[in-house]
Protein backbone atom coordinates (compact mmCIF):
# COMPACT_ATOMS: atom_id res chain seq x y z
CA UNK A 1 91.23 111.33 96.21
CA UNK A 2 89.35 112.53 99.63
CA UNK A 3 91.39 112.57 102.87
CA UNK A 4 90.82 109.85 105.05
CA UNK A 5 90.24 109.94 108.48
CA UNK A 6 91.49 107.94 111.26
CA UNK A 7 89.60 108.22 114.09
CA UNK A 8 90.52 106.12 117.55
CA UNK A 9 88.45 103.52 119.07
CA UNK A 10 86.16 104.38 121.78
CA UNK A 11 84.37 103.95 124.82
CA UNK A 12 81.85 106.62 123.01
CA UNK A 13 81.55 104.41 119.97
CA UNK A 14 77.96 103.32 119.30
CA UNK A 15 75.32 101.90 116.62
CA UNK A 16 77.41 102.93 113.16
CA UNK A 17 80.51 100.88 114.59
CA UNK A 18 78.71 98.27 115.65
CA UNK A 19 77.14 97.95 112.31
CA UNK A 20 80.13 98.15 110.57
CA UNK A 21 81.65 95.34 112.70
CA UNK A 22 78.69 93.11 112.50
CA UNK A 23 78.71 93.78 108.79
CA UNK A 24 82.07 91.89 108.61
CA UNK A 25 81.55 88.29 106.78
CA UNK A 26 84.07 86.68 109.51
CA UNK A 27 86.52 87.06 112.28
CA UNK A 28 89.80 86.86 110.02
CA UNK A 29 89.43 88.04 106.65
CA UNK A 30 92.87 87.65 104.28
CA UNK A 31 94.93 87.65 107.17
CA UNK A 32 92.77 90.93 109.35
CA UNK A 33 91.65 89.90 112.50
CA UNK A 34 89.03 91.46 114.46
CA UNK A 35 85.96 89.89 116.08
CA UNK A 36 82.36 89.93 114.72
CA UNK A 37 79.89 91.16 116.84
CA UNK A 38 76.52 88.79 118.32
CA UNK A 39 74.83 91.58 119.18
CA UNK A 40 75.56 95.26 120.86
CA UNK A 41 76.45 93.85 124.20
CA UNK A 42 79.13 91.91 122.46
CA UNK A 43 80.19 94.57 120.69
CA UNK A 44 80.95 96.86 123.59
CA UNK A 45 83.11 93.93 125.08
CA UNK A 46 84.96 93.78 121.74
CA UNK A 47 85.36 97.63 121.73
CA UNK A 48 86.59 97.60 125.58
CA UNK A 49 89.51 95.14 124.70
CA UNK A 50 90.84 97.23 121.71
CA UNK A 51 91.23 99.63 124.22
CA UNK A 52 92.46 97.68 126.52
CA UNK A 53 94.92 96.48 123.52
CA UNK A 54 96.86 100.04 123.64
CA UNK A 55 98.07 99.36 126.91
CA UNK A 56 99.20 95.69 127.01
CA UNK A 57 102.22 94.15 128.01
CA UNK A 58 104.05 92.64 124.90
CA UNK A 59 104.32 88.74 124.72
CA UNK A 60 105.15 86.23 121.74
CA UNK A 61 101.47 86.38 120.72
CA UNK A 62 100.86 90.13 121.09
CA UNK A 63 101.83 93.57 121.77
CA UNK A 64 100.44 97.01 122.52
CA UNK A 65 98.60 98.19 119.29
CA UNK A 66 96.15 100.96 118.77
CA UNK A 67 92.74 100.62 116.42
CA UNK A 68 91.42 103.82 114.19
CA UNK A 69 87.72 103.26 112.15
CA UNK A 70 89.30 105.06 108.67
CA UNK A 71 86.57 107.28 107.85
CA UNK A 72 85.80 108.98 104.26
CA UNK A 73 83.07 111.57 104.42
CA UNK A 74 81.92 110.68 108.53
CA UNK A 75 81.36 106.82 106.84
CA UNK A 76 83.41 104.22 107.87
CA UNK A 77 85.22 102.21 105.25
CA UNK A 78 87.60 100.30 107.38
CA UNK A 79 89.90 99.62 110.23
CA UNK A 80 93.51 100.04 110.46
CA UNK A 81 95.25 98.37 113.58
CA UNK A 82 99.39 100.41 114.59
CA UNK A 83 101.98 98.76 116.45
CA UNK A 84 104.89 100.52 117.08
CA UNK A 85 106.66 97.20 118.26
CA UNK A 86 106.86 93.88 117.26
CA UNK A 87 107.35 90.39 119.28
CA UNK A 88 109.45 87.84 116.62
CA UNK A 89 106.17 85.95 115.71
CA UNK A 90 104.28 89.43 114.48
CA UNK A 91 107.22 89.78 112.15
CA UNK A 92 106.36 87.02 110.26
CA UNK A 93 102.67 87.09 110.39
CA UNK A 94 101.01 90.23 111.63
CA UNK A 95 103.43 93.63 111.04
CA UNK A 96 103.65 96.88 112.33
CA UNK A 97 100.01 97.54 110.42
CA UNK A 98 96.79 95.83 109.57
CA UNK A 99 94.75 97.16 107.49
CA UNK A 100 90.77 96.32 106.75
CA UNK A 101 88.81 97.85 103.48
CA UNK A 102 85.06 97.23 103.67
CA UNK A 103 83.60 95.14 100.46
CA UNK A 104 82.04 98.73 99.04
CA UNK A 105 85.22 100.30 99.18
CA UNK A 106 87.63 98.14 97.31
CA UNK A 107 89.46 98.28 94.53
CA UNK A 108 89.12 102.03 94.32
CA UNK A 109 92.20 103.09 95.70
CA UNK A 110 91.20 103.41 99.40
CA UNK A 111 93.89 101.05 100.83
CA UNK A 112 97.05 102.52 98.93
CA UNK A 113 95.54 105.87 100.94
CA UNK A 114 95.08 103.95 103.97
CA UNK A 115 98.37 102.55 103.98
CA UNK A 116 100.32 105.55 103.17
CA UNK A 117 98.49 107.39 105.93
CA UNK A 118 99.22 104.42 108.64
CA UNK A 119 102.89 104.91 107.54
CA UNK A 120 102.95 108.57 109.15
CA UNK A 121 102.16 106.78 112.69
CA UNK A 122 106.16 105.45 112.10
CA UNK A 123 108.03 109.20 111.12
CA UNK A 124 110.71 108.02 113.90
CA UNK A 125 111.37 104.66 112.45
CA UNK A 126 113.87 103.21 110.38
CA UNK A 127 111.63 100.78 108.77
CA UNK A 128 108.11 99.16 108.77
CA UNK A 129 107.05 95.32 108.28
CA UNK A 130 103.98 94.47 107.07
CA UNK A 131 102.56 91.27 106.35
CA UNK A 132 99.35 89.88 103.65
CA UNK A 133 98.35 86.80 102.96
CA UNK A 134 100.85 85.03 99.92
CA UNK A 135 97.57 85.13 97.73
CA UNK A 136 96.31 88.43 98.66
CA UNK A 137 96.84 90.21 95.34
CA UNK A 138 95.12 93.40 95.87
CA UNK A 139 96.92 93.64 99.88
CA UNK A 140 100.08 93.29 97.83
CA UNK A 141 99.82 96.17 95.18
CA UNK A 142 98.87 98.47 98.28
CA UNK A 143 101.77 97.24 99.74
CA UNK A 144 104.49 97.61 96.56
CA UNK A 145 102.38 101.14 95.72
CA UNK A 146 103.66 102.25 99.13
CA UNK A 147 106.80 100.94 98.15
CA UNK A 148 107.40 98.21 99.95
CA UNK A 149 109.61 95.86 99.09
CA UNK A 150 109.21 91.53 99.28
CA UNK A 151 111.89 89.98 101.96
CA UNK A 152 110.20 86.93 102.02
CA UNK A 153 107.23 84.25 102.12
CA UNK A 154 106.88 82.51 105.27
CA UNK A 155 104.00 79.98 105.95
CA UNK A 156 101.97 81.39 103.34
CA UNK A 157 103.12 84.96 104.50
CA UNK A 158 104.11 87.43 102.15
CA UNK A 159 106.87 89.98 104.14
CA UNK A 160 106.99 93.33 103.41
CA UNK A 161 109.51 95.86 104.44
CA UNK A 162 108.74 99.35 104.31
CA UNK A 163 111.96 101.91 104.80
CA UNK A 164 110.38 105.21 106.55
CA UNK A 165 114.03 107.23 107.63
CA UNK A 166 114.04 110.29 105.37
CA UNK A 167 110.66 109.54 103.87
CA UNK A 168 108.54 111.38 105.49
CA UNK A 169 109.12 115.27 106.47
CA UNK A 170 109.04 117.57 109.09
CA UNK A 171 105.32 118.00 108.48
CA UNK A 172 104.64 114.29 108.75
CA UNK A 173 103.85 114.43 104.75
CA UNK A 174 105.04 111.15 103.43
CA UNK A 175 107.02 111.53 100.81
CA UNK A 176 107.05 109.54 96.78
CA UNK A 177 111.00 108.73 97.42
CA UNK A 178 111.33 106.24 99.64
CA UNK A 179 114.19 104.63 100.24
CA UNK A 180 114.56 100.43 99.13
């Protein structure tokens, strides 16, 4: 399978974005979400709060998190939101990592690849939550093909814990032997 790309949000990002965005059906999609787009204007207000997102002061509701377009090939097929801390309420219903696979690109392996490239973002942690929707079936096979294992269903929350210490090396490879 082609590398993917992950490419940070922007102040530079234009008219493929913002199609990509607007091409979204709705605002939260199994569990990702991410607002759609009126028109441009809107979408450089939505663009200028991800990036405002990296910097923000963690509450209950939210925390610092950075947003990547995953590109395959200079096309984007999806978004992939990192946060390298959690507040108690993104634990159960959020994660470290949200993930976002356009229609086109599903089901052909793209978010197992997406996933186990997010997972590189967390080299100095001990372990990764990530959350899907309880009847998300294709979210959870990405999940469980990254190895992650089921702690629990909350509120109609499927919780995943991924264990990263000594799974990926010192090249930031992730490795097929992750720890359970």
């Amino acid at each position: 399978m082609t590398n993917l790309n992950f490419r940070e949000v922007s102040i530079n990002d234009g008219y493929k974005e913002f199609l990509f965005l607007k091409s979204r059906k709705k605002e939260n999609e199994n569990g990702f979400r991410i607002k759609v787009p009126k028109d441009f204007n809107d979408f450089r207000t939505i663009i200028e709060e991800l990036i405002r997102d990296k910097n923000r002061k963690i509450s209950e509701e939210k925390v610092p998190q950075t947003v990547y377009w995953v590109e395959k090939d200079r096309e984007i097929i999806g978004l992939v939101k990192i946060r390298l801390v959690l507040s108690e309420k993104l634990k159960k219903k959020g994660g470290n990592i949200g993930y976002f696979i356009s229609d086109k690109y599903r089901r052909k392996g793209y978010g197992k690849e997406l996933l186990k490239n997010a997972l590189k973002f967390f080299k100095d942690t001990e372990n990764v939550i990530i959350t899907c929707n309880k009847d998300n079936i294709a979210s959870k096979k990405v999940i469980e093909y990254n190895n992650g294992k089921l702690m629990e269903i909350f509120d109609n929350s499927c919780i995943y814990k991924i264990i990263i210490k000594n799974s990926i090396d010192l090249n930031g490879k992730v490795q097929d032997n992750f720890e359970k």
